[in-house]
Protein backbone atom coordinates (compact mmCIF):
# COMPACT_ATOMS: atom_id res chain seq x y z
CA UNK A 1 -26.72 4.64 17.68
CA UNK A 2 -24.76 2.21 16.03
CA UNK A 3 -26.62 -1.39 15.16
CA UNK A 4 -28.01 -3.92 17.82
CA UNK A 5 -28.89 -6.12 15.46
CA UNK A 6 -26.44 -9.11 15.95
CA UNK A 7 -26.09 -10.71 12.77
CA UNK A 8 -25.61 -6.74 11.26
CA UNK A 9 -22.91 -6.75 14.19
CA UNK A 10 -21.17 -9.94 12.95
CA UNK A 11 -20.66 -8.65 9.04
CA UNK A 12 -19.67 -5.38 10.07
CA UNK A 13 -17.05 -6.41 12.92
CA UNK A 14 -15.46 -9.20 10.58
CA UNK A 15 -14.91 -6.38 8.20
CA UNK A 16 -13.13 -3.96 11.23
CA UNK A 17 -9.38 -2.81 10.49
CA UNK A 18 -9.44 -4.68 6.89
CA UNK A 19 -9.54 -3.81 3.62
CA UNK A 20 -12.62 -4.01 1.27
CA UNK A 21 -11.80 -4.44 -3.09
CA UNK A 22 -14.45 -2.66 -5.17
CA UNK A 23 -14.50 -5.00 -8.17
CA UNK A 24 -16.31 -3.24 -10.93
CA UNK A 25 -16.60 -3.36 -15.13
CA UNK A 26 -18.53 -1.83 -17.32
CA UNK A 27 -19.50 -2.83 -20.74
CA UNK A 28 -17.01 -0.30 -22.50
CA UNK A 29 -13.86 -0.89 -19.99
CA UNK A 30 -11.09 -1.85 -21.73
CA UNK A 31 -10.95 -5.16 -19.40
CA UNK A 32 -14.60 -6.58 -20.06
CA UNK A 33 -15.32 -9.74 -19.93
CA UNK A 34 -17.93 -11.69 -18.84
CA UNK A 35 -16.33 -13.22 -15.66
CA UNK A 36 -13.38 -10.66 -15.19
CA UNK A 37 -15.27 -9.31 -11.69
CA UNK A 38 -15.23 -12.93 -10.51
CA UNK A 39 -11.28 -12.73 -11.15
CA UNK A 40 -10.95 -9.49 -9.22
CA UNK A 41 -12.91 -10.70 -6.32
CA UNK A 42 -10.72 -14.15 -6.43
CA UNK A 43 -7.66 -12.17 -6.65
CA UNK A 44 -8.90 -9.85 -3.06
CA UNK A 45 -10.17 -12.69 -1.40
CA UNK A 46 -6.20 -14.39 -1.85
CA UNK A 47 -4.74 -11.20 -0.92
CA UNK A 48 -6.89 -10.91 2.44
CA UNK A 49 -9.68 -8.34 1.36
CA UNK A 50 -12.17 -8.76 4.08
CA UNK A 51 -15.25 -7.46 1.74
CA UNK A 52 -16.28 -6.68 -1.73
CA UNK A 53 -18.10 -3.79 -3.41
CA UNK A 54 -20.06 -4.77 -6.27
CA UNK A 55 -21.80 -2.98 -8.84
CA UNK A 56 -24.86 -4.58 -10.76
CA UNK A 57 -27.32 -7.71 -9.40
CA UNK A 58 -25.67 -9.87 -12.21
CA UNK A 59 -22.23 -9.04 -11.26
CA UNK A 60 -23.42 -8.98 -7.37
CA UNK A 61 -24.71 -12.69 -7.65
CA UNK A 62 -21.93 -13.84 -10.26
CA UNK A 63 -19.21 -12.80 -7.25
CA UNK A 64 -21.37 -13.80 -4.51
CA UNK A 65 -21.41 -17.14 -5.57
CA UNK A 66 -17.42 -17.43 -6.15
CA UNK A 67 -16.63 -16.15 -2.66
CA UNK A 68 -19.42 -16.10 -0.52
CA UNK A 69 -17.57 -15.72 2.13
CA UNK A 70 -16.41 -12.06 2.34
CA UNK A 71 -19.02 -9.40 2.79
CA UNK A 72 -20.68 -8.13 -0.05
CA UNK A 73 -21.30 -3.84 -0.89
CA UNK A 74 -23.77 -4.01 -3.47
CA UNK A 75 -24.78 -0.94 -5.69
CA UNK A 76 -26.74 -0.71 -9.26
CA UNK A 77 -25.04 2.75 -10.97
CA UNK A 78 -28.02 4.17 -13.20
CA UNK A 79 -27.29 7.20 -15.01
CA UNK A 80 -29.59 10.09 -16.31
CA UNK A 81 -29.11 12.89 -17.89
CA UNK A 82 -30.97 15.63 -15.34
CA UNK A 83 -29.13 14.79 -12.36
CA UNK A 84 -25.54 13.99 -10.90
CA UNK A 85 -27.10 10.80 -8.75
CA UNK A 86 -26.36 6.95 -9.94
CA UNK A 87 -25.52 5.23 -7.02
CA UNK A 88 -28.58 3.16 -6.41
CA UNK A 89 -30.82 5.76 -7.06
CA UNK A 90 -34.51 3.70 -6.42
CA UNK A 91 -35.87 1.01 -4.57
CA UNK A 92 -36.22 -0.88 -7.85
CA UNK A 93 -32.53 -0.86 -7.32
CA UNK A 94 -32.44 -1.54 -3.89
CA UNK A 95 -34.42 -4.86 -4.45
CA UNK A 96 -32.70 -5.86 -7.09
CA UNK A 97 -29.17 -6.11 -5.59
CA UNK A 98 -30.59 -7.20 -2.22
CA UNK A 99 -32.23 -10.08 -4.30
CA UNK A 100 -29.23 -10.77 -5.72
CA UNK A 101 -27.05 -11.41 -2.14
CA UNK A 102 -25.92 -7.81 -1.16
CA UNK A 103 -25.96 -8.04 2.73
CA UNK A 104 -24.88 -4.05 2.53
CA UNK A 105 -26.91 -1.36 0.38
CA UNK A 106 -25.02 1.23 -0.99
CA UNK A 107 -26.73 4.57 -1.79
CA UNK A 108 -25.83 8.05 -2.82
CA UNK A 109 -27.01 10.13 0.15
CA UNK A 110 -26.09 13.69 -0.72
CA UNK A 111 -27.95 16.19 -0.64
CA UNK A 112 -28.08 15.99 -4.44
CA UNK A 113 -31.50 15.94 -6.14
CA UNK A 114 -32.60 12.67 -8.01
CA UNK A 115 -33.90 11.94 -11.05
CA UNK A 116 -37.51 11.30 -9.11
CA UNK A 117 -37.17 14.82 -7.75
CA UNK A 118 -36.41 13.96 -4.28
CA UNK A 119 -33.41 14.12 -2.17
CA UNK A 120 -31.17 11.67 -2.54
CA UNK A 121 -30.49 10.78 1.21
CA UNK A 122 -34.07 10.31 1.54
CA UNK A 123 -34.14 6.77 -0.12
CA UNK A 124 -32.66 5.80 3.60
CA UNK A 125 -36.15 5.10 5.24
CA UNK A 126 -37.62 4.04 2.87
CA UNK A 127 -34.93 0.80 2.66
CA UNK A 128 -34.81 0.77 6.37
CA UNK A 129 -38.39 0.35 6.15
CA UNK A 130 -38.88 -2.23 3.32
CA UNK A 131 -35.97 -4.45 3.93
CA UNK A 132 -35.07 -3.72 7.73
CA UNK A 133 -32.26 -6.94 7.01
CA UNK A 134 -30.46 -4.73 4.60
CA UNK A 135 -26.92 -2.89 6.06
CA UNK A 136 -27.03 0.65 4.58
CA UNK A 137 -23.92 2.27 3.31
CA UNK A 138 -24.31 6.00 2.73
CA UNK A 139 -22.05 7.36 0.20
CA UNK A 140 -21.71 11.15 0.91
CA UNK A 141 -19.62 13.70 -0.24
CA UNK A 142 -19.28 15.91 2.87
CA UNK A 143 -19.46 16.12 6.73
CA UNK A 144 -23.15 17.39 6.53
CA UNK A 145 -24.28 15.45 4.35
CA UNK A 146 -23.27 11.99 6.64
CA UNK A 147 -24.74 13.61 9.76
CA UNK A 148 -27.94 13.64 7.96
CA UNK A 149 -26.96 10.45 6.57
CA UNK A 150 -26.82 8.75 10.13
CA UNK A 151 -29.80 10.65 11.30
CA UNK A 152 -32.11 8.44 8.55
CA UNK A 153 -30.42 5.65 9.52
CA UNK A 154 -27.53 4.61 8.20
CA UNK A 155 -25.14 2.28 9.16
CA UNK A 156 -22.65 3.16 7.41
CA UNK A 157 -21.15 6.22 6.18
CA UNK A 158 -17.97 7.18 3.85
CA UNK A 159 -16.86 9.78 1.78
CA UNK A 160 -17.45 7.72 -1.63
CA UNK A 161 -18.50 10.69 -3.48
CA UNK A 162 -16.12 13.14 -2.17
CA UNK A 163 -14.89 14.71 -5.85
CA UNK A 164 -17.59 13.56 -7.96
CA UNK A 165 -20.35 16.01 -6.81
CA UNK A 166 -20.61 20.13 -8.34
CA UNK A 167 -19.50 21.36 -5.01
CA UNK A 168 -16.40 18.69 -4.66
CA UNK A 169 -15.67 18.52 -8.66
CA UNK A 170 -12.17 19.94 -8.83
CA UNK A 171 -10.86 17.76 -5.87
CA UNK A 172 -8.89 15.30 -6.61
CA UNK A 173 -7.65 13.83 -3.29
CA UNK A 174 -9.00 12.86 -0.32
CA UNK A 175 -10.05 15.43 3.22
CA UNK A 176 -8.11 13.53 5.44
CA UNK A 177 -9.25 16.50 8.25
CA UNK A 178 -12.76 16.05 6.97
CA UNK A 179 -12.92 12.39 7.18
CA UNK A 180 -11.07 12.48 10.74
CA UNK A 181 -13.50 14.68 11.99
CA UNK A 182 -16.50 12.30 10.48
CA UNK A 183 -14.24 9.36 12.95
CA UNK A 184 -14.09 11.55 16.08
CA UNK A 185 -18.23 12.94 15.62
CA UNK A 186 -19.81 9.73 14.47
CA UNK A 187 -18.32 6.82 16.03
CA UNK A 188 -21.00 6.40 18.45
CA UNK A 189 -23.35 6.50 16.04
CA UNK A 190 -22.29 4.27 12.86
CA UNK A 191 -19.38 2.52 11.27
CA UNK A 192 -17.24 5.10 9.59
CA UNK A 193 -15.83 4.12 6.80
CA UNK A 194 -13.07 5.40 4.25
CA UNK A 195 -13.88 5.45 0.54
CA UNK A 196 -12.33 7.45 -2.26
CA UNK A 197 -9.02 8.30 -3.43
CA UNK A 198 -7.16 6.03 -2.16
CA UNK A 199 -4.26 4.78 -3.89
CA UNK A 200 -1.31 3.23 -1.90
CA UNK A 201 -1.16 1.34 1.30
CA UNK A 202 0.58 3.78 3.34
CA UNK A 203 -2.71 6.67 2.13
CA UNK A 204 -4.86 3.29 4.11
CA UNK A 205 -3.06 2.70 6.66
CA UNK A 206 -3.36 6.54 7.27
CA UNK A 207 -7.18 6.42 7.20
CA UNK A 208 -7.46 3.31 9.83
CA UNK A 209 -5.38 5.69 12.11
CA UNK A 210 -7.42 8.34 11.81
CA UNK A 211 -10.20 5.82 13.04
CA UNK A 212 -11.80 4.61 9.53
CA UNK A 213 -13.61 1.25 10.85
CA UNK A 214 -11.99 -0.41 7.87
CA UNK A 215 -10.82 1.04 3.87
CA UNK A 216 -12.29 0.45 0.38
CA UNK A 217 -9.97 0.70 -2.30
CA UNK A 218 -10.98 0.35 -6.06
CA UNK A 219 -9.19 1.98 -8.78
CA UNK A 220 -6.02 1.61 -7.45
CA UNK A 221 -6.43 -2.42 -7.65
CA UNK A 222 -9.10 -3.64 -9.73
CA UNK A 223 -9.05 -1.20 -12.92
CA UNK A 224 -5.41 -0.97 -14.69
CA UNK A 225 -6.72 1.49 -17.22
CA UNK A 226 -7.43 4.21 -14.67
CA UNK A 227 -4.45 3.75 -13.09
CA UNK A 228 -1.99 4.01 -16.06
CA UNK A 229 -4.19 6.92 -17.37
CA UNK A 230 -3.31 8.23 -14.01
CA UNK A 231 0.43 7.73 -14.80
CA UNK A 232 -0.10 9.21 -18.68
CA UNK A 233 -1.84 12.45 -17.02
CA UNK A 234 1.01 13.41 -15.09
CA UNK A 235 3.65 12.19 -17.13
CA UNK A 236 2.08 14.50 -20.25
CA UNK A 237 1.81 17.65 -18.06
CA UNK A 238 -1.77 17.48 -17.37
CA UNK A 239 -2.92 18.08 -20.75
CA UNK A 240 -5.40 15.19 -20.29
CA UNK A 241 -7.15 14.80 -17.26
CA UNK A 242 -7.75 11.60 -16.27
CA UNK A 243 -10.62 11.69 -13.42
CA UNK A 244 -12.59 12.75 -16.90
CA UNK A 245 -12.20 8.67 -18.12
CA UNK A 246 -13.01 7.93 -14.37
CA UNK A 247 -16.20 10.24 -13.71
CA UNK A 248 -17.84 9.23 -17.08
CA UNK A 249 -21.25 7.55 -17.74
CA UNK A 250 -21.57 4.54 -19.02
């Protein structure tokens, strides 16, 4: 069942029917600077975003404390080499952006194994248990795979990693039928939310119809690059595909 905890209630309702700006850099993005995250979360907070998602506890805190009031997504991507899992992949991580002012976790919960040779929707609990305050937001790739994700305890579930597993590699749009489905199954149960390939206003507007709780957009606003690469791929025949630039590790 969906949270009784009130002050969980009163983040998650603010964000309901609104749209959340992930506002993320990494050290080899052609954008990088120090404070260029701050901008991007300035720049949503003026246009109405209701939320941020934020990757890293420096960048987490640095935002946090230039608009501390919109809801913070926090996330720590960690990449290895034997494994397709980076979203928050530890508890090491999970402290660390809950130390630095995340109210909401964000995990990968797929059914994907980690670098620590679990599962990765496992880590669930083991938040739930050690910082029962923390909001979890269960990035999953499929309709299974946020079923289970509610069953550990989520509070949150979206399709983040819809295209960026082995099983979901060649998509490159979003399951509008899949994610309508998730709306319709899970409602009772946790906040649905929509994540992933979602580029224009009208494709969010769509997904808040289809019952998505509220819509986080990132590419599409916060990282120009992507975006014109986007533009380049098409415009060059698909020669050079761009979701290669977006999927890579950093």
């Amino acid at each position: 069942m969906k949270t009784t905890d009130a002050r969980k209630k009163e983040i998650l309702e603010k964000m309901k029917g609104g749209l959340i700006v992930s506002c993320q850099v990494q050290h080899d993005d052609p954008i990088y600077t120090d404070d260029m995250v701050v901008k991007m979360a300035e720049a949503a907070r003026w246009g109405g975003a209701v939320g941020i998602r934020a990757n890293s506890p420096e960048q987490i805190k640095a935002i946090k404390q230039a608009v501390p009031e919109l809801s913070m997504i926090g996330l720590w991507k960690v990449w290895h080499d034997d494994t397709d899992v980076f979203i928050t992949p530890t508890m090491k991580e999970v402290r660390a952006i809950w130390e630095a002012g995340a109210e909401i976790i964000a995990l990968d919960c797929t059914a994907q194994t980690t670098h620590e040779g679990t599962q990765a929707w496992d880590l669930i609990k083991d938040v739930k248990k050690e910082i029962p305050e923390a909001i979890v937001f269960a990035d999953v790739s499929n309709y299974e795979e946020a079923k289970r994700a509610i069953e550990n305890g989520a509070d949150i579930v979206a399709p983040t990693l819809y295209g960026y597993t082995k099983e979901t590699a060649h998509i490159e749009g979003p399951d509008m039928r899949m994610f309508a489905k998730m709306c319709r199954d899970f409602k009772d149960d946790a906040y649905v939310m929509m994540e992933g390939h979602i580029y224009t206003p009208e494709d969010a507007m769509k997904c808040i119809f289809l019952g998505a709780h509220s819509v986080v957009v990132g590419s599409a606003i916060t990282r120009p690059h992507l975006t014109t690469k986007r533009f380049t791929d098409l415009l060059s025949g698909y020669q050079d595909n761009w979701r290669d630039a977006e999927k890579a590790k950093h």
